[in-house]
C-alpha atoms as a PDB file:
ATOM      1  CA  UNK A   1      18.274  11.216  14.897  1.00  0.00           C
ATOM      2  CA  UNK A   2      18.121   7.434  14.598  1.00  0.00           C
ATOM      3  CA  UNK A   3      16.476   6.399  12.088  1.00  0.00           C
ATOM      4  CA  UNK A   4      15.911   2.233  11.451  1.00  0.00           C
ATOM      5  CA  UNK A   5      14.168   1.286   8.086  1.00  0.00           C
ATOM      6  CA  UNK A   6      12.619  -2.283   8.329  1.00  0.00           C
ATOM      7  CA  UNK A   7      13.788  -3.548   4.954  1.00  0.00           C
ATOM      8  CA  UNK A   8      15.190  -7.362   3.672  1.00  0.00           C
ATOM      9  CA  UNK A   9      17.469  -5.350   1.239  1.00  0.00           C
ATOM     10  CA  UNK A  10      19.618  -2.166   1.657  1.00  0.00           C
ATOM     11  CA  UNK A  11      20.283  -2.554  -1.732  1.00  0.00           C
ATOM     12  CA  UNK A  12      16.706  -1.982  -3.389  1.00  0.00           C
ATOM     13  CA  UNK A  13      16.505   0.990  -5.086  1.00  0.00           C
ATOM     14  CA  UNK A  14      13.613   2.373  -1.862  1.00  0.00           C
ATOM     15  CA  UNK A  15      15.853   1.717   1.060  1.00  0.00           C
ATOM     16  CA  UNK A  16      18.822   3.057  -0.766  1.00  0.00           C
ATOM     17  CA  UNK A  17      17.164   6.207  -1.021  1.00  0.00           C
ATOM     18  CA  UNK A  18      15.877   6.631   2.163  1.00  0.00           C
ATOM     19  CA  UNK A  19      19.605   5.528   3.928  1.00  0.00           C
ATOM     20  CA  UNK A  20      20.594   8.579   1.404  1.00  0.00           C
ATOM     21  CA  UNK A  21      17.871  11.173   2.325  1.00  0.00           C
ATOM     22  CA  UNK A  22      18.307  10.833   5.840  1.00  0.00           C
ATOM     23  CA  UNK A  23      22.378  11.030   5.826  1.00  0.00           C
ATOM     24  CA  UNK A  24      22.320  13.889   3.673  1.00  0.00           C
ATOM     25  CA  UNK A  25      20.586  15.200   6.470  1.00  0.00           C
ATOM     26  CA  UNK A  26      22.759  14.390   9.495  1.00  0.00           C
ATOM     27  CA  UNK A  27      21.113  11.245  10.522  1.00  0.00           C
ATOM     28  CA  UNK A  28      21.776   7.632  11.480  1.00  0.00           C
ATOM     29  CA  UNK A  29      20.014   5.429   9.281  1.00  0.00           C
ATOM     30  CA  UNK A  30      20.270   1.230   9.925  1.00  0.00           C
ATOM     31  CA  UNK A  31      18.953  -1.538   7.918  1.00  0.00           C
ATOM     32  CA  UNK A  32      16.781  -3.999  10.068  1.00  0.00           C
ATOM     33  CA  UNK A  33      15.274  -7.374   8.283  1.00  0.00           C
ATOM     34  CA  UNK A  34      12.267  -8.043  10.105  1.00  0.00           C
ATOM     35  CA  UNK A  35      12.648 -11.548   9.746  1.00  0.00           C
ATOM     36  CA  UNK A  36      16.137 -11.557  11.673  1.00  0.00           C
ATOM     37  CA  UNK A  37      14.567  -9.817  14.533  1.00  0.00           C
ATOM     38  CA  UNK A  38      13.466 -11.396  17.759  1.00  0.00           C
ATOM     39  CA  UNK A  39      11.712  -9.660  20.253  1.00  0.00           C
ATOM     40  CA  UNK A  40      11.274 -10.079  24.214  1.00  0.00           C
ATOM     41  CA  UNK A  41       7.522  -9.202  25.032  1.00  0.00           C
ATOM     42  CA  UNK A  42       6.716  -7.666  28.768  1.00  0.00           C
ATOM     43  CA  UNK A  43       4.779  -5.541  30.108  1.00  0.00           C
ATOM     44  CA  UNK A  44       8.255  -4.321  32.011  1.00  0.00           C
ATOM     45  CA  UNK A  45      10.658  -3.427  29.418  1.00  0.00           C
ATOM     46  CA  UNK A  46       9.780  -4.707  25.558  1.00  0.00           C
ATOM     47  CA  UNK A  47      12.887  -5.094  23.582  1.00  0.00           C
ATOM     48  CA  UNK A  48      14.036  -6.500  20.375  1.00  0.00           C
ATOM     49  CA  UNK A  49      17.360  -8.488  19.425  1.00  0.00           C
ATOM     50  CA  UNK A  50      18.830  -9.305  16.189  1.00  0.00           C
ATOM     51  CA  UNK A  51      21.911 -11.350  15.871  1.00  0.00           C
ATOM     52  CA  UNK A  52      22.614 -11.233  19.827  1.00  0.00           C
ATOM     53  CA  UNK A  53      22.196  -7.519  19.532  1.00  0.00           C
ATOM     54  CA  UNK A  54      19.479  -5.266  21.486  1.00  0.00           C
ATOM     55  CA  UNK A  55      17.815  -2.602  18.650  1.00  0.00           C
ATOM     56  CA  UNK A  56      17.799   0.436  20.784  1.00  0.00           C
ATOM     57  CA  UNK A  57      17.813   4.214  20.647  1.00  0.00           C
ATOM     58  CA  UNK A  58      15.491   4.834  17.600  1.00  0.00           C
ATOM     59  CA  UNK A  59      13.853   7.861  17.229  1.00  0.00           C
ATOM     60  CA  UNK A  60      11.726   6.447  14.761  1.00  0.00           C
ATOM     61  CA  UNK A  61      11.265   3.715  11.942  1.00  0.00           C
ATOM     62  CA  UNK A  62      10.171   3.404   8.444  1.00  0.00           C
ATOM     63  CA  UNK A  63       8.615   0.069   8.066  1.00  0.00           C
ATOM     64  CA  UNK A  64       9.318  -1.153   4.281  1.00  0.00           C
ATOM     65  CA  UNK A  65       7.435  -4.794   4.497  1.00  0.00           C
ATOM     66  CA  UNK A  66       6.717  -6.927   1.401  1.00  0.00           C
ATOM     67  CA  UNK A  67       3.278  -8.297   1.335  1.00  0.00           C
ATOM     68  CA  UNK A  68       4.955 -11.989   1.714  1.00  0.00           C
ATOM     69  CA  UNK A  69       5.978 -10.897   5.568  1.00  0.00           C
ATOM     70  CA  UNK A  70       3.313  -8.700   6.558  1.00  0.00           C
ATOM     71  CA  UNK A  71       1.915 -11.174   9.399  1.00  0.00           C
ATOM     72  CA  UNK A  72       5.868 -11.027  11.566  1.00  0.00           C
ATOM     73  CA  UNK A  73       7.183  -7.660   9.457  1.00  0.00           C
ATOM     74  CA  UNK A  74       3.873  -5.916  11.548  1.00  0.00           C
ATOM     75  CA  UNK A  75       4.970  -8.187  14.681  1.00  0.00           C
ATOM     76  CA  UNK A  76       8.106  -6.643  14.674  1.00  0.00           C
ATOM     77  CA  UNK A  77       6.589  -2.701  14.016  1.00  0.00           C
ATOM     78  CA  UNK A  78       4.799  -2.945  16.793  1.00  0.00           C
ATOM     79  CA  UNK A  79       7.159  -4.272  19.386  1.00  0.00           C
ATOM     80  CA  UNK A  80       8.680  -0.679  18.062  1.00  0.00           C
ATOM     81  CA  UNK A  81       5.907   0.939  19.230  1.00  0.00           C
ATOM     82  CA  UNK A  82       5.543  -0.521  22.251  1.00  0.00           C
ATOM     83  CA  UNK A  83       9.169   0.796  22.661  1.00  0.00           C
ATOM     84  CA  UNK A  84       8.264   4.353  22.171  1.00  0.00           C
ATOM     85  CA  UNK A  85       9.380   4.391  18.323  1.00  0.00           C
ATOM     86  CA  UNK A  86       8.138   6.908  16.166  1.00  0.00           C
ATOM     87  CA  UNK A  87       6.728   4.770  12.653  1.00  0.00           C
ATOM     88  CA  UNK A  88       6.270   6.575   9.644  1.00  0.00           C
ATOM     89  CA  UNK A  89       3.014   4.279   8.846  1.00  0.00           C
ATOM     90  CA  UNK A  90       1.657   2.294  12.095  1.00  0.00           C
ATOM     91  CA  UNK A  91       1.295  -1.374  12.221  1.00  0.00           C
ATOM     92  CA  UNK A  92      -2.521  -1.143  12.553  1.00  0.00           C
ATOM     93  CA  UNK A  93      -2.984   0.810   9.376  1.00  0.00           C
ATOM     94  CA  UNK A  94      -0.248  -1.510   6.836  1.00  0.00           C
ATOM     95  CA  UNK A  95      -2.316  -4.446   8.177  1.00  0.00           C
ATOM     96  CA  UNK A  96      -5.779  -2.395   7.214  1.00  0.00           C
ATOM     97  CA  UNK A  97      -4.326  -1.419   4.015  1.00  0.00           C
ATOM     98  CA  UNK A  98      -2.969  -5.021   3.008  1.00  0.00           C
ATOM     99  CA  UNK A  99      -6.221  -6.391   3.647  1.00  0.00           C
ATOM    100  CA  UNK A 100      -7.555  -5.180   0.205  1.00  0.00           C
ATOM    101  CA  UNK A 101     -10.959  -6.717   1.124  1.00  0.00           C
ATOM    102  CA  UNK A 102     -11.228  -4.447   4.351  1.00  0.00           C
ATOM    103  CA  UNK A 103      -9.690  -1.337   3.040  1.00  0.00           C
ATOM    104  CA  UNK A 104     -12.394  -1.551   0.692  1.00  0.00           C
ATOM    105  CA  UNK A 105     -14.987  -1.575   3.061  1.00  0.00           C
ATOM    106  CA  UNK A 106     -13.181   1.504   5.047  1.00  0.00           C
ATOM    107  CA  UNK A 107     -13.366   3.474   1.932  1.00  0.00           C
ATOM    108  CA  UNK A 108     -16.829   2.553   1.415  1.00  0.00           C
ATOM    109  CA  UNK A 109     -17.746   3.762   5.165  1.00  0.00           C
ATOM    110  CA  UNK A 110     -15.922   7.256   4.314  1.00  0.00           C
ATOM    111  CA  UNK A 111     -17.950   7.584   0.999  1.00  0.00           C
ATOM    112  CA  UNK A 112     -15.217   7.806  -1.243  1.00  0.00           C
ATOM    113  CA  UNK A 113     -15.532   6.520  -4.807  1.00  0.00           C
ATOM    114  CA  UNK A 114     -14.354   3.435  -5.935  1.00  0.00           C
ATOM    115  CA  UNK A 115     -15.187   0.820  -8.888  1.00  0.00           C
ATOM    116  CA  UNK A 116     -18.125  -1.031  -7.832  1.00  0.00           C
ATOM    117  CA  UNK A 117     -16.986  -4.448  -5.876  1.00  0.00           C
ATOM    118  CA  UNK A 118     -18.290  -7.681  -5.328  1.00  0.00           C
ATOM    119  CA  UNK A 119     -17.557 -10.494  -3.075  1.00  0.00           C
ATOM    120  CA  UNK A 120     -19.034 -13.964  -2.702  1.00  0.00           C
ATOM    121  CA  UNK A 121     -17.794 -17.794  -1.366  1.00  0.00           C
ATOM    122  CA  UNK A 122     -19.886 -20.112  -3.074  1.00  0.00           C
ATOM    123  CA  UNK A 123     -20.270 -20.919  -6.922  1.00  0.00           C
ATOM    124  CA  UNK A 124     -23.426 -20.748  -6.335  1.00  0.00           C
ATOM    125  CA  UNK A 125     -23.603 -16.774  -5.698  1.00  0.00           C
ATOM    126  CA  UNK A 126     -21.798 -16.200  -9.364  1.00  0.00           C
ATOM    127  CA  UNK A 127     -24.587 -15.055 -11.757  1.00  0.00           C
ATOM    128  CA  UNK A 128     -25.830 -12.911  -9.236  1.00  0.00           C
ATOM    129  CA  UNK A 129     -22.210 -11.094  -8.197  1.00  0.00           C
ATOM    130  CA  UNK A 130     -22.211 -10.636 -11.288  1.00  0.00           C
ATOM    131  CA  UNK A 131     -25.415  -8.925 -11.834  1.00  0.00           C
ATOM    132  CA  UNK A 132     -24.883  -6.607  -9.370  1.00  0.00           C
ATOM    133  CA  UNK A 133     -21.269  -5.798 -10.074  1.00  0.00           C
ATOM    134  CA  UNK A 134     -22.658  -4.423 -13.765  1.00  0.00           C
ATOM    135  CA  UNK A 135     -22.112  -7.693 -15.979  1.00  0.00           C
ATOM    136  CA  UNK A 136     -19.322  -7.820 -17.799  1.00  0.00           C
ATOM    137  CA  UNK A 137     -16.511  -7.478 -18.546  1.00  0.00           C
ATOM    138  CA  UNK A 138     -14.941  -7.342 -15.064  1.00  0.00           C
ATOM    139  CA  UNK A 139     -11.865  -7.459 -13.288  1.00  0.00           C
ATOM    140  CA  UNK A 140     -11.525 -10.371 -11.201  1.00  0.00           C
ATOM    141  CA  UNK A 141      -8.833 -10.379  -8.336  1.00  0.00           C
ATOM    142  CA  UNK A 142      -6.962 -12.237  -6.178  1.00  0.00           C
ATOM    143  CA  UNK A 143      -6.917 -10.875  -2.442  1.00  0.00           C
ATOM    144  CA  UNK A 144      -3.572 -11.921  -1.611  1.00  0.00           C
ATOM    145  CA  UNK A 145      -2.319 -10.916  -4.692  1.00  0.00           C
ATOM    146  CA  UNK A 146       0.475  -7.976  -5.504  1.00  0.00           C
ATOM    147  CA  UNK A 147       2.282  -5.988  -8.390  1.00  0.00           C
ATOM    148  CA  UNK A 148      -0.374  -7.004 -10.674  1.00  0.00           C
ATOM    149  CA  UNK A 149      -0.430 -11.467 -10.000  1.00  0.00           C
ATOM    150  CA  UNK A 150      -3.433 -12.640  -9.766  1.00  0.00           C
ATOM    151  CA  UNK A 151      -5.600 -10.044 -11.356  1.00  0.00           C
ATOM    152  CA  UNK A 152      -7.755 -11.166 -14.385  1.00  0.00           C
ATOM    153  CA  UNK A 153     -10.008  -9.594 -17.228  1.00  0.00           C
ATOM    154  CA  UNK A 154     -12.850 -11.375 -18.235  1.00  0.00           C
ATOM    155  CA  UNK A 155     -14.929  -9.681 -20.648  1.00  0.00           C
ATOM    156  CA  UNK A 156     -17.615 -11.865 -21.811  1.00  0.00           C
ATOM    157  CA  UNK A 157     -20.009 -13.307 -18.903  1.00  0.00           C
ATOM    158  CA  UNK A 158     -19.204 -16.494 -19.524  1.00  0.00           C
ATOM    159  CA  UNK A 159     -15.640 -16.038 -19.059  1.00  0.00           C
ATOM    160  CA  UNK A 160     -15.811 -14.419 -15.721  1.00  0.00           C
ATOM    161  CA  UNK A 161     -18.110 -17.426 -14.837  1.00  0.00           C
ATOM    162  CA  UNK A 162     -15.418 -19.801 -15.495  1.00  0.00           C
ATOM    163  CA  UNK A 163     -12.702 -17.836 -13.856  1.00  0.00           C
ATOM    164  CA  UNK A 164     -14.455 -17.391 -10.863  1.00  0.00           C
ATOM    165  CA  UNK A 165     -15.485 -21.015 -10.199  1.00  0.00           C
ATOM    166  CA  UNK A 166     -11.983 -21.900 -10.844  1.00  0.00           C
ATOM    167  CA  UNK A 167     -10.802 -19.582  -8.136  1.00  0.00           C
ATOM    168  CA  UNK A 168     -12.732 -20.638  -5.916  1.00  0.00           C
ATOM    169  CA  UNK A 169     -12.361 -24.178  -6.620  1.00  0.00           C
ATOM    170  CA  UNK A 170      -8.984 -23.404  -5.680  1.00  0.00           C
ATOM    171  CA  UNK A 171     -10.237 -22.234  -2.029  1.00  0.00           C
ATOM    172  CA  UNK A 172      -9.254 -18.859  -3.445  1.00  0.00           C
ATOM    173  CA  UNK A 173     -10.570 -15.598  -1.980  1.00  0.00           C
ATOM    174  CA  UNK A 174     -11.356 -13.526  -5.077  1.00  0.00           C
ATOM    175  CA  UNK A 175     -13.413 -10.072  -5.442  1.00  0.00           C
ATOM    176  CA  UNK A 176     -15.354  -9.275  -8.864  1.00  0.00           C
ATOM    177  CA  UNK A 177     -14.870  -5.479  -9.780  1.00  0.00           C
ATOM    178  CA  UNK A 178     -16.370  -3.259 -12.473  1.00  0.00           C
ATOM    179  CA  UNK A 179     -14.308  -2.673 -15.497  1.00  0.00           C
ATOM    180  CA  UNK A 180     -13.596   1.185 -16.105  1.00  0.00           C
ATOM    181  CA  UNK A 181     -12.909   1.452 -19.951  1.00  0.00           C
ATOM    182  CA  UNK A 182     -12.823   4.652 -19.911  1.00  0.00           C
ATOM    183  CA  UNK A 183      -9.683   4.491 -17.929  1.00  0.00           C
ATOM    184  CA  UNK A 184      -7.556   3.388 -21.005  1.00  0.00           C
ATOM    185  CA  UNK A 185      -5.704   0.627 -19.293  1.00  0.00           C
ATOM    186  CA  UNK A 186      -3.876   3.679 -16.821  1.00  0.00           C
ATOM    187  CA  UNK A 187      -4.014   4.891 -13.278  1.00  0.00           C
ATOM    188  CA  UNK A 188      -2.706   7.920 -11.400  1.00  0.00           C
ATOM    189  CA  UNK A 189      -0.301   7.168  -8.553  1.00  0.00           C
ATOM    190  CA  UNK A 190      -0.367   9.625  -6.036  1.00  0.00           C
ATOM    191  CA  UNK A 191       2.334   9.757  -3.058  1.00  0.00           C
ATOM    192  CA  UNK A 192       0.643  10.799   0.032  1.00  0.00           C
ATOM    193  CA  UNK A 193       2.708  12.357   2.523  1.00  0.00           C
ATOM    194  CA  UNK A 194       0.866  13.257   5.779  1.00  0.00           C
ATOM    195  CA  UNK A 195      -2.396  15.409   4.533  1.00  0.00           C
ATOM    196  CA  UNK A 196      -0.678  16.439   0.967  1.00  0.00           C
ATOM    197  CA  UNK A 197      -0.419  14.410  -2.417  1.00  0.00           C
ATOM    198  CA  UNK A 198       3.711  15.377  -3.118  1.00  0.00           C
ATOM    199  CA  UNK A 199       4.130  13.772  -6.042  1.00  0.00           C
ATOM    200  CA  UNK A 200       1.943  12.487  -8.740  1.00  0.00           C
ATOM    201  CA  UNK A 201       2.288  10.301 -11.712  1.00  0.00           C
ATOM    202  CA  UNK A 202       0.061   8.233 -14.542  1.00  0.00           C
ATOM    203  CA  UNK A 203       0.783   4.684 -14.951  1.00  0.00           C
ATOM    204  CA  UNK A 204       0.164   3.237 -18.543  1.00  0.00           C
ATOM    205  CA  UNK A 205      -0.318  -0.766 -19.291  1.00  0.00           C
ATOM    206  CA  UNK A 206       1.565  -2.033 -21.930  1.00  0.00           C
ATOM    207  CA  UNK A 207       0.022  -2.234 -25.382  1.00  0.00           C
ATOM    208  CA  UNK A 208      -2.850  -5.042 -24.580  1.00  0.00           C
ATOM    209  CA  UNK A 209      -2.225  -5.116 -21.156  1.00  0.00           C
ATOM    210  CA  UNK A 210      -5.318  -3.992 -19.076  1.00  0.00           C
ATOM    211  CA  UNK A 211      -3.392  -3.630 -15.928  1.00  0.00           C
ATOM    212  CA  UNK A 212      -0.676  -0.649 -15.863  1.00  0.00           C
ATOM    213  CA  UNK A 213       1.727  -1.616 -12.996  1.00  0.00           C
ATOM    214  CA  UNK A 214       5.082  -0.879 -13.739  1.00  0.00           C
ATOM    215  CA  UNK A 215       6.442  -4.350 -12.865  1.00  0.00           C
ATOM    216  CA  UNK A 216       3.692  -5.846 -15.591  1.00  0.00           C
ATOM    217  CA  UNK A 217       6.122  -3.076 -18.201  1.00  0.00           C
ATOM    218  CA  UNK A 218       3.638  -0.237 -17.815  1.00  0.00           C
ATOM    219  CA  UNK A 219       5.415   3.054 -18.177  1.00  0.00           C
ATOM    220  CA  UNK A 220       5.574   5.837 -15.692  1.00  0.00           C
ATOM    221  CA  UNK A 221       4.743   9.465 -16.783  1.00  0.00           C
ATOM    222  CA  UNK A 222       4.712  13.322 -15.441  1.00  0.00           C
ATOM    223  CA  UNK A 223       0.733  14.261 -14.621  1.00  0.00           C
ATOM    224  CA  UNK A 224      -1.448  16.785 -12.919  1.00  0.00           C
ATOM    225  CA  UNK A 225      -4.003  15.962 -11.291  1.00  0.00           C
ATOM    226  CA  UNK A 226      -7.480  17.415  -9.978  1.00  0.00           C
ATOM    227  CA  UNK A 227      -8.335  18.499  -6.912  1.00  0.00           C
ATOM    228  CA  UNK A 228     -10.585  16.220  -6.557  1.00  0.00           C
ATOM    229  CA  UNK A 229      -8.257  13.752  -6.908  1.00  0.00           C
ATOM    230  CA  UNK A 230      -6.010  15.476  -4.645  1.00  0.00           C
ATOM    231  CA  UNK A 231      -8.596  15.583  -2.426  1.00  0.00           C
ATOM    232  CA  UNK A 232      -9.968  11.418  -2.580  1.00  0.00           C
ATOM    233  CA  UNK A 233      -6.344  10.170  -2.743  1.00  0.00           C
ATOM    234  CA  UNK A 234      -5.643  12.325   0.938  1.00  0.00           C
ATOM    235  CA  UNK A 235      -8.827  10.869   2.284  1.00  0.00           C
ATOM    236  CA  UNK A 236      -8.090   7.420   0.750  1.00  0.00           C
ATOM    237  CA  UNK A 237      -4.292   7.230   3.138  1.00  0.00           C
ATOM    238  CA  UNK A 238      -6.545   8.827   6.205  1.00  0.00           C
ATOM    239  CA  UNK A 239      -9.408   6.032   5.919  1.00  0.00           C
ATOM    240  CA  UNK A 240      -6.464   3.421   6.231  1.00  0.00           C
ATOM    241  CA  UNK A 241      -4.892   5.593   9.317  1.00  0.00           C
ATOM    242  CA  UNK A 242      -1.100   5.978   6.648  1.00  0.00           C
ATOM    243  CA  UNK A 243       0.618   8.732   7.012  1.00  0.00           C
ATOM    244  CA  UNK A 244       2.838   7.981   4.002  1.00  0.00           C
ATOM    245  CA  UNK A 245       0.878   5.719   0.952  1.00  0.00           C
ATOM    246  CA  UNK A 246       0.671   5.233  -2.588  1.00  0.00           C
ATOM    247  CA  UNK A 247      -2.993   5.976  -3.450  1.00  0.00           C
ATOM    248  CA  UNK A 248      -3.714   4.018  -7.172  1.00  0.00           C
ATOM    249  CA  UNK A 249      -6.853   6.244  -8.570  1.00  0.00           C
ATOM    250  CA  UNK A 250      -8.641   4.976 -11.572  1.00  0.00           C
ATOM    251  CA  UNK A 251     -10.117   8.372 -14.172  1.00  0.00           C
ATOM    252  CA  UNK A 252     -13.620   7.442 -14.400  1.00  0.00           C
ATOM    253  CA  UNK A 253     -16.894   9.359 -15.806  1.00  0.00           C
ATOM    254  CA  UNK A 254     -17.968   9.961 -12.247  1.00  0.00           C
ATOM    255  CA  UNK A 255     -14.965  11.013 -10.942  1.00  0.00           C
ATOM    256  CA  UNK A 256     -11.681   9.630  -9.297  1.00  0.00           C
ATOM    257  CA  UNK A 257     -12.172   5.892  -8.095  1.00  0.00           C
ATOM    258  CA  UNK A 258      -9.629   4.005  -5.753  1.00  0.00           C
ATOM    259  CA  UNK A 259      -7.970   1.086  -6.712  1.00  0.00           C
ATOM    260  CA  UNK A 260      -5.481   0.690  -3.833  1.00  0.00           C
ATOM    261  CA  UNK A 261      -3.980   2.014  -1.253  1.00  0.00           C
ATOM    262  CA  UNK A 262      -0.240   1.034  -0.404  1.00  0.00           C
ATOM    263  CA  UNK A 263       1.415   1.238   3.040  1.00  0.00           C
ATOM    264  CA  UNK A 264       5.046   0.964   0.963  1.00  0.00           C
ATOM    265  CA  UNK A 265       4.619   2.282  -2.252  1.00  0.00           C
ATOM    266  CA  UNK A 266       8.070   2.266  -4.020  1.00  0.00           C
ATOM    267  CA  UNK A 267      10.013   5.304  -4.607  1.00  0.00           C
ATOM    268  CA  UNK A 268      11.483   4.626  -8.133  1.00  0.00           C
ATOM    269  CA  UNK A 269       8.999   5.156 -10.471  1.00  0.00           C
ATOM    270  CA  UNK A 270       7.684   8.298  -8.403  1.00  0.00           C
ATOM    271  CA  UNK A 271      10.970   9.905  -8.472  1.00  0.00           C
ATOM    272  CA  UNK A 272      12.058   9.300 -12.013  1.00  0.00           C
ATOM    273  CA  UNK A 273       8.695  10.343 -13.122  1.00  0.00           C
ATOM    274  CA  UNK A 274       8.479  13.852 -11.321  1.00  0.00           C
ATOM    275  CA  UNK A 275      11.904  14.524 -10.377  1.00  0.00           C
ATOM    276  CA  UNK A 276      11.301  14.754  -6.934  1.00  0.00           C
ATOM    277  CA  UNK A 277      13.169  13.929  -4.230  1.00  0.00           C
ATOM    278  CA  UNK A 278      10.434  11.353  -2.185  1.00  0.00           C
ATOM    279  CA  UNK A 279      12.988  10.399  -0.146  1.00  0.00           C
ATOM    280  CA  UNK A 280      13.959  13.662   1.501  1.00  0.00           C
ATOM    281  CA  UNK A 281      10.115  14.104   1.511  1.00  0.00           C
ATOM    282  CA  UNK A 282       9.802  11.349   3.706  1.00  0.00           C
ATOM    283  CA  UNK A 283      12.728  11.969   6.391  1.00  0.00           C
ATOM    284  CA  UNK A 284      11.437  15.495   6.596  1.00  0.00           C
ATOM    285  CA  UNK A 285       8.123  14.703   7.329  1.00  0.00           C
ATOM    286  CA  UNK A 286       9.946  12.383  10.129  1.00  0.00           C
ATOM    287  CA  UNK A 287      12.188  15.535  11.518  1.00  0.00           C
ATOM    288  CA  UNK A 288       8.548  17.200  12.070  1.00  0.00           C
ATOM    289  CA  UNK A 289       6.894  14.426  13.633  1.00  0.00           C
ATOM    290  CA  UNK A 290       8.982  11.749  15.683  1.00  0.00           C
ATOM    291  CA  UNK A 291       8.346  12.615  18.857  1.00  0.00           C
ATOM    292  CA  UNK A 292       8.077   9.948  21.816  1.00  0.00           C
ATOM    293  CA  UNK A 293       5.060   8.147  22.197  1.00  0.00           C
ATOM    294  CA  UNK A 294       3.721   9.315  18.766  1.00  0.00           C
ATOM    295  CA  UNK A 295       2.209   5.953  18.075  1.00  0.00           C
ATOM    296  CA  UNK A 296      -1.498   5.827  18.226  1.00  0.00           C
ATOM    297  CA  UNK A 297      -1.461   1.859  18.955  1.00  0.00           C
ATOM    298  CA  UNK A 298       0.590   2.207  21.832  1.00  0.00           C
ATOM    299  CA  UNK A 299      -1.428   0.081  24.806  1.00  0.00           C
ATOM    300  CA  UNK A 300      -4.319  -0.631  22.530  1.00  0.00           C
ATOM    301  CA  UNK A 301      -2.794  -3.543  20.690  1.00  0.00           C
END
């Protein structure tokens, strides 16, 4: 098979894996920047060119898109799937799932748990977002932000006051959530592939840090999980329509809560932490599946 992997960088430690996965099992893998790409949109014969050269012949591709090109990174996905290209997560569900304000809302609609959320425009709306998210303290976030920016704890009511008029004094789209103490400044990342969690691990904050990504220094750590969390983090990547995510689940006293969902959650930590090879995970699930015309979005935009 050809497979392409939308990447900016063959040589992050993610892409490098997966170009190693899939030639360890006799398959093509290519590097494609998504921001070198140009495409030719018909209703005849949609193609895309990078660098005077046509991308053709893919059996499938594994879209790896930061967050800071998700807009022309998706752009480019789909012109895939207009081409008949297999993708390991859709266009249509990284766009759901990068929307953290919708995603929310999708998980809401399926019923499964997560912290209680709040979202308002006007400084006017603040004592009583606040009311109904519990008082605090609360987490206040960013929706545009990633890897832990832009996500604040404020835990005296005055001090979440303050922060969120000066987000949104800033024009800033921000969403007040409850604080889960309980959680001990960790999370469980599980790595959904298709309808199973592969790989698990728990993600601890730093000594006084509240939030436990592993860019912010958090450590990564071996961990079984529930099957109830098995079961919420599965239902979490179907409500966003990913066949491969990152679910972030927060240990609470009423159960698992979702935190996140990620369309391309990064295979280092996972792998280091459980041993397993993600990777060849991934590709496999891709020798099952790629079949022509797989895509879901294909003629519905």
């Amino acid at each position: 098979m050809k497979i392409g992997i939308l990447s900016r960088n063959r040589k992050l430690y993610s892409t490098r894996r997966l170009i190693e996965a899939a030639e360890a099992r006799g398959h093509e893998a290519v590097v494609i920047d998504a921001l070198r790409c140009y495409m030719n949109i018909n209703s005849d014969q949609p193609t895309i060119h990078t660098q005077g050269e046509s991308l053709e012949g893919f059996d499938a591709i594994i879209p790896r898109i930061g967050a800071s090109v998700t807009f022309y990174g998706c752009a480019v996905l789909r012109q895939f799937e207009m081409m008949g290209v297999f993708p390991v997560n859709e266009s249509v569900a990284i766009t759901r799932s990068r929307d953290k304000l919708r995603s929310l809302q999708l998980l809401s609609r399926r019923q499964i748990g997560m912290p209680v959320t709040g979202f308002a425009s006007k400084p006017d709306d603040i004592k009583d977002l606040l009311d109904m998210v519990g008082g605090a303290p609360v987490v206040i976030k960013l929706l545009e932000g990633t890897q832990g920016i832009g996500v604040v704890l404020a835990e005296t009511r005055k001090a979440a006051e303050s922060v969120i008029e000066a987000f949104l004094g800033l024009k800033a789209n921000i969403m007040v959530q409850e604080f889960i103490k309980e959680a001990g400044g960790a999370d469980i990342r599980c790595f959904v592939i298709g309808d199973k969690v592969i790989a698990a691990m728990k993600r601890q904050g730093a000594e006084g840090e509240f939030r436990s990504n592993l860019h912010r220094g958090g450590s990564a750590s071996l961990v079984r999980i529930s099957p109830q969390e098995r079961k919420t983090a599965v239902e979490a990547a179907k409500a966003m329509g990913l066949r491969v995510a990152g679910v972030d689940l927060l240990r609470s006293e009423r159960g698992p809560l979702v935190m996140e969902v990620n369309s391309s959650p990064g295979l280092e930590g996972i792998e280091r932490a459980t041993g397993k090879d993600v990777a060849g995970m991934i590709i496999e699930y891709i020798e099952k599946n790629a079949k022509p015309q797989r895509t879901k979005t294909r003629g519905k935009g």
